[in-house]
C-alpha atoms as a PDB file:
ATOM      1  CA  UNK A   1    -185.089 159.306  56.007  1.00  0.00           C
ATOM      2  CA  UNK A   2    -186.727 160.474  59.246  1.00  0.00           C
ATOM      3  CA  UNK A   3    -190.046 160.668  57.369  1.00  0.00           C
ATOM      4  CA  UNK A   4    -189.233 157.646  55.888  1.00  0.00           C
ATOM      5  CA  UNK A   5    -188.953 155.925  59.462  1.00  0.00           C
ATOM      6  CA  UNK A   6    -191.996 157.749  60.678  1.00  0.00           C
ATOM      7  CA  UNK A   7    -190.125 159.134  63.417  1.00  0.00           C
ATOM      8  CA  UNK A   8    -192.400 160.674  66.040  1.00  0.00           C
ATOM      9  CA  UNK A   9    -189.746 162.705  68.270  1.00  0.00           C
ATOM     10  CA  UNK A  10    -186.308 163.920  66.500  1.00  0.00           C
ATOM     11  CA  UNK A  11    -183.545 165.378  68.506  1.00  0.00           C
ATOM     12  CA  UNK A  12    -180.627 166.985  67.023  1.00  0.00           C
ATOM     13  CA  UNK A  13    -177.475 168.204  68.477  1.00  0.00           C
ATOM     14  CA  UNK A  14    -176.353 171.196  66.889  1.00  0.00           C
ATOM     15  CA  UNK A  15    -173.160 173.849  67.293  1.00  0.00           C
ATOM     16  CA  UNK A  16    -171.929 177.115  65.862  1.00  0.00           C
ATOM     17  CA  UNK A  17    -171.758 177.141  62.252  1.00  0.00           C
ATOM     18  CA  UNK A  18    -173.234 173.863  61.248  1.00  0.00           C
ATOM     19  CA  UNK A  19    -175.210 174.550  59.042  1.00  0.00           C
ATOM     20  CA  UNK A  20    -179.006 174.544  58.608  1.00  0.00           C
ATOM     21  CA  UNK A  21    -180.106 172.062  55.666  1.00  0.00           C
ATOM     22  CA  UNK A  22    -180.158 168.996  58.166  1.00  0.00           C
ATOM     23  CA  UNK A  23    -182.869 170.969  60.334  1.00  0.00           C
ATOM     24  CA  UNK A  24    -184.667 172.107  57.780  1.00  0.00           C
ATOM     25  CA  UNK A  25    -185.124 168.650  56.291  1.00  0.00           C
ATOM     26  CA  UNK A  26    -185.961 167.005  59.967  1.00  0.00           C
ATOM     27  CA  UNK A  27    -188.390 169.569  60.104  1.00  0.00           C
ATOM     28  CA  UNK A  28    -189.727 168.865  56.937  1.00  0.00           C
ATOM     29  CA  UNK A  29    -190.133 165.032  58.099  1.00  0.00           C
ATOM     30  CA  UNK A  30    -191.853 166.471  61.116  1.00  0.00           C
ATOM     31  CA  UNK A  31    -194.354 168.135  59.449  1.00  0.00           C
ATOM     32  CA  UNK A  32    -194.827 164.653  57.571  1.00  0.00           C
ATOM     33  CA  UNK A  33    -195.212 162.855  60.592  1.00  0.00           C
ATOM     34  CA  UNK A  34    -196.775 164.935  62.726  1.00  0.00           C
ATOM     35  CA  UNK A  35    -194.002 164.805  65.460  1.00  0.00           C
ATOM     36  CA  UNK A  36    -191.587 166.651  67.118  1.00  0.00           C
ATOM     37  CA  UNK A  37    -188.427 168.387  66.209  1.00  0.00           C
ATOM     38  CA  UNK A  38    -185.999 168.940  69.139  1.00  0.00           C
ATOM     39  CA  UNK A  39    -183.087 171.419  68.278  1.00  0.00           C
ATOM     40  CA  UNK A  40    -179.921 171.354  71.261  1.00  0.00           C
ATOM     41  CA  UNK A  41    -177.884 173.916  70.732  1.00  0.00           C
ATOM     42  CA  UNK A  42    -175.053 174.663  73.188  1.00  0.00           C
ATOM     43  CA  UNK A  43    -175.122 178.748  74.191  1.00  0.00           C
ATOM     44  CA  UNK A  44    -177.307 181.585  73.359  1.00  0.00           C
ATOM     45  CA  UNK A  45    -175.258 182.876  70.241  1.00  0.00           C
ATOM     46  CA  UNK A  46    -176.076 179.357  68.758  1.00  0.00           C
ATOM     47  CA  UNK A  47    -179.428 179.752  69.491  1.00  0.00           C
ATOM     48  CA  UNK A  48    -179.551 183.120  67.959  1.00  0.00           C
ATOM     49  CA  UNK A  49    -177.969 181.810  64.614  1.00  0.00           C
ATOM     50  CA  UNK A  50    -179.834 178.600  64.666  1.00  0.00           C
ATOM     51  CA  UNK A  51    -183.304 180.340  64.808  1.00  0.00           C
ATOM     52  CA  UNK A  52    -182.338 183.167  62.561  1.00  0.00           C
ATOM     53  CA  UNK A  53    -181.552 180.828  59.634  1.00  0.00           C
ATOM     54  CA  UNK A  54    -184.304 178.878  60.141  1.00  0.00           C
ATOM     55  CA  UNK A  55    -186.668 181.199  60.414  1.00  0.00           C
ATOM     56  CA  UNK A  56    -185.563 182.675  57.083  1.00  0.00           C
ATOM     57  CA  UNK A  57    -186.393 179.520  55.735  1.00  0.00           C
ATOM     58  CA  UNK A  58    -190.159 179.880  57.017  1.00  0.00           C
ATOM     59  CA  UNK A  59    -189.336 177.543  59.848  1.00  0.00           C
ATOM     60  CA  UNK A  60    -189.207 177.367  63.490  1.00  0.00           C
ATOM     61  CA  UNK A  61    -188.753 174.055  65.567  1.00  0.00           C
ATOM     62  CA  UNK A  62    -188.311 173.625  69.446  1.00  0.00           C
ATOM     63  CA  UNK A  63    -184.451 174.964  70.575  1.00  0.00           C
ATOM     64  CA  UNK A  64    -183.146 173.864  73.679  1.00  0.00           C
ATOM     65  CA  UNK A  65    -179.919 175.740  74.806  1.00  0.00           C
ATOM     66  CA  UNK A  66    -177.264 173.875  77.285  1.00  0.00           C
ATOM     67  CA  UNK A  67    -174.980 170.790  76.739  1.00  0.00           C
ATOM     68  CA  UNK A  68    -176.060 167.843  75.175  1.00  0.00           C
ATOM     69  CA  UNK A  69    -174.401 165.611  77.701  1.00  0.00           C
ATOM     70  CA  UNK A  70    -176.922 167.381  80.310  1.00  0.00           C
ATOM     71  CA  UNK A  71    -179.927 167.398  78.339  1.00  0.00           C
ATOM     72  CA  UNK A  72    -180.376 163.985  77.057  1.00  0.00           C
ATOM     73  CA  UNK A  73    -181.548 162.194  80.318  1.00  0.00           C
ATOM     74  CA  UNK A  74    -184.746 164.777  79.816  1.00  0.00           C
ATOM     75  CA  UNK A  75    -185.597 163.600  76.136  1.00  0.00           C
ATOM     76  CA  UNK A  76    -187.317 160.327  76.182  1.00  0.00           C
ATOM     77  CA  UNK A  77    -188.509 158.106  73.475  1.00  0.00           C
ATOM     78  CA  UNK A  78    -186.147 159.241  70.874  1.00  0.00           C
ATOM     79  CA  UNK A  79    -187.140 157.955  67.151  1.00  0.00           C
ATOM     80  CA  UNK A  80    -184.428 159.637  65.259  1.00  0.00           C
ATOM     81  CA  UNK A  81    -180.948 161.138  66.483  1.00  0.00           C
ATOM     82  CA  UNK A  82    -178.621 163.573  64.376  1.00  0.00           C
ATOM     83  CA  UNK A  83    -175.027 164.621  66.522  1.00  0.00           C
ATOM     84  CA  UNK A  84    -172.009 165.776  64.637  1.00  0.00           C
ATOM     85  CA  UNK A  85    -169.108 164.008  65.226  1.00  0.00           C
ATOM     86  CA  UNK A  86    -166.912 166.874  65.201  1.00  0.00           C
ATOM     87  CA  UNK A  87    -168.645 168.139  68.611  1.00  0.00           C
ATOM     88  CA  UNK A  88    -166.816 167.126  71.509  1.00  0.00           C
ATOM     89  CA  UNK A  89    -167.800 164.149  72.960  1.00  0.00           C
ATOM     90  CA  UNK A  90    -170.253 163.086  70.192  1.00  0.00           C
ATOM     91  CA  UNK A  91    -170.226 159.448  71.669  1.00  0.00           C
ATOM     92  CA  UNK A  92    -170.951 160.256  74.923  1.00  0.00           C
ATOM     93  CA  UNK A  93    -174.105 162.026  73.690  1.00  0.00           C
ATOM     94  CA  UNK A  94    -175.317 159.088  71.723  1.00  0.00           C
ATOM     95  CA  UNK A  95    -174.710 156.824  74.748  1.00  0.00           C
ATOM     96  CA  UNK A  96    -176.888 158.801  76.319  1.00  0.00           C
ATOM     97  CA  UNK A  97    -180.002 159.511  74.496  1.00  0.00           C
ATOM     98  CA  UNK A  98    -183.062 158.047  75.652  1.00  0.00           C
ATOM     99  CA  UNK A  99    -184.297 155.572  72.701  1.00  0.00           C
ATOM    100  CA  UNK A 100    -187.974 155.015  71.868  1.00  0.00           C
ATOM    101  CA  UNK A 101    -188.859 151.514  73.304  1.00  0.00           C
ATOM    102  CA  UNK A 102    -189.738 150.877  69.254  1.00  0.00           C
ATOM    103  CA  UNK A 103    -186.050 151.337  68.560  1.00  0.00           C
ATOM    104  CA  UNK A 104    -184.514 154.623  66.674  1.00  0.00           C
ATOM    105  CA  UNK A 105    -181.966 155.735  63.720  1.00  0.00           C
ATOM    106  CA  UNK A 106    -179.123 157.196  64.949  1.00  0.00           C
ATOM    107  CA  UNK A 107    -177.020 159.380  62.407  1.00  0.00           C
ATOM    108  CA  UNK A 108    -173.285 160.754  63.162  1.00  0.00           C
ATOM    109  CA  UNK A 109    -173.073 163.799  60.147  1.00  0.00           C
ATOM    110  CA  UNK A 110    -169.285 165.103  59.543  1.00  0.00           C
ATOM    111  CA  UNK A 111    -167.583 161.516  60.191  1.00  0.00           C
ATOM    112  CA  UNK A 112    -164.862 162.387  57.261  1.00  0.00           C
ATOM    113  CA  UNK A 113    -163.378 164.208  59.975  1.00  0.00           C
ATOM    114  CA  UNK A 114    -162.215 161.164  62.706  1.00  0.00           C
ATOM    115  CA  UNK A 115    -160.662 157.716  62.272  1.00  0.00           C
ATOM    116  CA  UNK A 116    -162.827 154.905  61.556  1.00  0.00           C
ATOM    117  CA  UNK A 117    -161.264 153.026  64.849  1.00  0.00           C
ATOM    118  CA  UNK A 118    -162.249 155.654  67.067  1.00  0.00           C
ATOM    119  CA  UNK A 119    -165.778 155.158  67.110  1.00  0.00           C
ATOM    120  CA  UNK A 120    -167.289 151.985  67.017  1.00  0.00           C
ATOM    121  CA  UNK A 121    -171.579 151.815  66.901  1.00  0.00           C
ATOM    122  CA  UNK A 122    -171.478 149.067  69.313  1.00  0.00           C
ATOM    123  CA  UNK A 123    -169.699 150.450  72.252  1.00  0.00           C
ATOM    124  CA  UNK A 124    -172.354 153.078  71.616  1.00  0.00           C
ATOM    125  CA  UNK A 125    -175.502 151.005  71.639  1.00  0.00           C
ATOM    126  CA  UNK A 126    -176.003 148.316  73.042  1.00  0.00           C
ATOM    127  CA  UNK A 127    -176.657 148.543  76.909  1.00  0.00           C
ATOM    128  CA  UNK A 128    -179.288 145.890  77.672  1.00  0.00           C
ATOM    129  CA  UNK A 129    -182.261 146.664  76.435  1.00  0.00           C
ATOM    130  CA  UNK A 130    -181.102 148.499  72.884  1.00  0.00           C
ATOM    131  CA  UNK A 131    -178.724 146.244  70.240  1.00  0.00           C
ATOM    132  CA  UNK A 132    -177.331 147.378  67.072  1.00  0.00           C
ATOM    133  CA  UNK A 133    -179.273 145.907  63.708  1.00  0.00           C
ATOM    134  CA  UNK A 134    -177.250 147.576  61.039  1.00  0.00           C
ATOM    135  CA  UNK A 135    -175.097 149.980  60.566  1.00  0.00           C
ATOM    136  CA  UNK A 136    -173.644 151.527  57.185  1.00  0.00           C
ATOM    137  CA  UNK A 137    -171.397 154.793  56.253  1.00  0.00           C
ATOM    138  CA  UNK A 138    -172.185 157.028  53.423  1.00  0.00           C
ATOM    139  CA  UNK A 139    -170.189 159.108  51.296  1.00  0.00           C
ATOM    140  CA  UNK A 140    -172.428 162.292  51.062  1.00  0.00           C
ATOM    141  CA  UNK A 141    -171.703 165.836  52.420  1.00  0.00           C
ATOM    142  CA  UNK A 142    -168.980 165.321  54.798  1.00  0.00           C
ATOM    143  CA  UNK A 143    -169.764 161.438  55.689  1.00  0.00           C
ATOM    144  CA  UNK A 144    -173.025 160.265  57.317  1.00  0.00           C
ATOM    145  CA  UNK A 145    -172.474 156.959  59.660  1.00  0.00           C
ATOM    146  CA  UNK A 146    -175.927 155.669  60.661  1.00  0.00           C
ATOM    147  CA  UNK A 147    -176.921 153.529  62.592  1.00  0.00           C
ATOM    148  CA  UNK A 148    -180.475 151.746  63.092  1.00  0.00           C
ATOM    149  CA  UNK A 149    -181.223 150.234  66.337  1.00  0.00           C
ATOM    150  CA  UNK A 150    -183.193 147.869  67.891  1.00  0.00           C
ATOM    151  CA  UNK A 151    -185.189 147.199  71.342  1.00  0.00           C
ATOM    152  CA  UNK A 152    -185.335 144.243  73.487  1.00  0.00           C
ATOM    153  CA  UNK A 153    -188.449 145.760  75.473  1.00  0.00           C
ATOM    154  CA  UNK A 154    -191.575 143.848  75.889  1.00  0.00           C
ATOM    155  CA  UNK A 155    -189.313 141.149  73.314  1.00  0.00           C
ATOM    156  CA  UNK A 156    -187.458 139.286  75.809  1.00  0.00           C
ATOM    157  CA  UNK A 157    -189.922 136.940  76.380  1.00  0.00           C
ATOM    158  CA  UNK A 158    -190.818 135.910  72.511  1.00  0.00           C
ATOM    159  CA  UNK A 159    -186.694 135.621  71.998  1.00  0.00           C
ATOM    160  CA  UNK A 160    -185.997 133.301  74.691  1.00  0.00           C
ATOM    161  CA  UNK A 161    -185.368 129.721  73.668  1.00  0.00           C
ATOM    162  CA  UNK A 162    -185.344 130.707  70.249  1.00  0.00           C
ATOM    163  CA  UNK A 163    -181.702 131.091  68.343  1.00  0.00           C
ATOM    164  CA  UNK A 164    -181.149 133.779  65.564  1.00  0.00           C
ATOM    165  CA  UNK A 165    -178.315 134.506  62.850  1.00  0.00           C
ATOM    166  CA  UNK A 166    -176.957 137.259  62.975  1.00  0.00           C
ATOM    167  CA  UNK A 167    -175.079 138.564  59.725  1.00  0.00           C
ATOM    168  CA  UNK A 168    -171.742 140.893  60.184  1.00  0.00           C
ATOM    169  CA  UNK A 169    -169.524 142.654  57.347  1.00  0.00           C
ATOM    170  CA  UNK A 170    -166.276 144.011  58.102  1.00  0.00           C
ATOM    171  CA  UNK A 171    -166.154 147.499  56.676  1.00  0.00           C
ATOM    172  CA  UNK A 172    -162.610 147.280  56.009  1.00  0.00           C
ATOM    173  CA  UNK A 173    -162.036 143.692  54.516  1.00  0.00           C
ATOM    174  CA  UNK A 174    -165.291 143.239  53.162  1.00  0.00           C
ATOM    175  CA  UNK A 175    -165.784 139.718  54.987  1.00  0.00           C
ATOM    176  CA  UNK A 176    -168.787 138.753  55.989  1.00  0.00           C
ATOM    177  CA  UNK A 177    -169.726 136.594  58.668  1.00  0.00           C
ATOM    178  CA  UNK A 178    -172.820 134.424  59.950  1.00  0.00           C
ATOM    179  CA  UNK A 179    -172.749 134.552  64.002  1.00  0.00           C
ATOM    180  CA  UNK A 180    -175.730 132.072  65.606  1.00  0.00           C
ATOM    181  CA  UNK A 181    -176.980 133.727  68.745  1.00  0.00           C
END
C-alpha cells in the first residue's frame, strides 16, 4: 500500500514485541520508492529487538528511540503513518504527526483490541489545513483502520466559491449519506 501511494517519507511507531512483518514490508515500499523509512521505537531494549529482527531479515531502516508524542513535531512531510492502537495514547500521536502538504495514509494496526466509539478518524484529522477523504476498517491480522487524508494547502483558493458533495457511510448502520459543502 505504501508503494502503492508512492509514499516518499514513512514513519512508524513501534513497541516491544510487535512484531516485524509491517517494517519489513514499509521497507520494502521504500526501496520501491526511493524514500525514507522512519522506525520510533520507545527505549533502547526496543531498539535492540527492532534492529536485530530486521537485520536478520537483510534489512536495516532509520530507528529513532524516545516517545512518539515527543518526536513527531521533528518529522515533517509525512506520506504514510503506521501506530498501533494498543500503544498508549495512539491518538495523540496521530494528532500529531506532521502530514506531507500532498496529504498522507494513516494506518491504526491492532484496532480488534479497542471499541469502535473510542476513536473516531475525524477528531484525529482534521485541524485546518488536513480533512479526512475516506476512511475504511479491515479485517486482516488483528484489524487495520486506515485512513487517507487530504490537504487544503495551496487549495484554498481553487475551493472557494465552489460547493462539493461529500459522501458519508455509517459503519454501523450501513446508511449512507450525501452532505453538500
Amino acid at each position: 500500500m505504501a508503494a502503492g501511494w508512492n509514499a516518499s517519507f514513512i514513519v512508524e511507531a513501534w513497541s516491544h514485541g510487535g512484531g516485524t512483518a509491517t517494517s519489513i514490508g514499509l521497507t520494502v515500499a521504500c526501496r520501491q520508492t526511493n524514500g525514507r523509512h522512519v522506525c520510533i521505537v520507545p527505549d533502547e531494549r526496543s531498539r535492540l529487538e527492532y534492529v536485530k529482527a530486521l537485520e536478520v531479515a537483510g534489512m536495516s531502516p532509520e530507528v529513532i528511540v524516545g516517545e512518539p508524542e515527543e518526536l513527531m513535531s521533528g518529522l515533517n512531510g509525512i506520506d504514510f503513518l503506521v501506530v498501533d492502537s494498543q500503544q498508549n495514547r495512539f491518538s495523540r500521536v496521530l494528532k500529531l504527526a506532521k502530514l506531507s502538504n500532498k496529504g498522507a495514509v494513516m494506518v491504526c494496526k491492532n484496532t480488534n483490541s479497542r471499541s469502535a466509539s473510542s476513536f473516531s478518524w475525524r477528531n484525529v484529522v482534521y485541524d485546518g489545513s488536513h480533512w479526512l477523504i475516506r476512511s475504511i476498517f479491515l479485517p486482516v491480522g488483528e484489524g487495520l483502520d486506515i485512513a487517507h487524508v487530504g490537504s487544503c494547502a495551496g487549495n484554498s483558493s481553487s475551493r472557494e466559491g465552489k460547493r462539493r458533495w461529500i459522501k458519508h457511510v455509517n459503519r454501523r448502520t450501513g446508511e449512507e449519506f450525501a452532505i453538500r459543502k
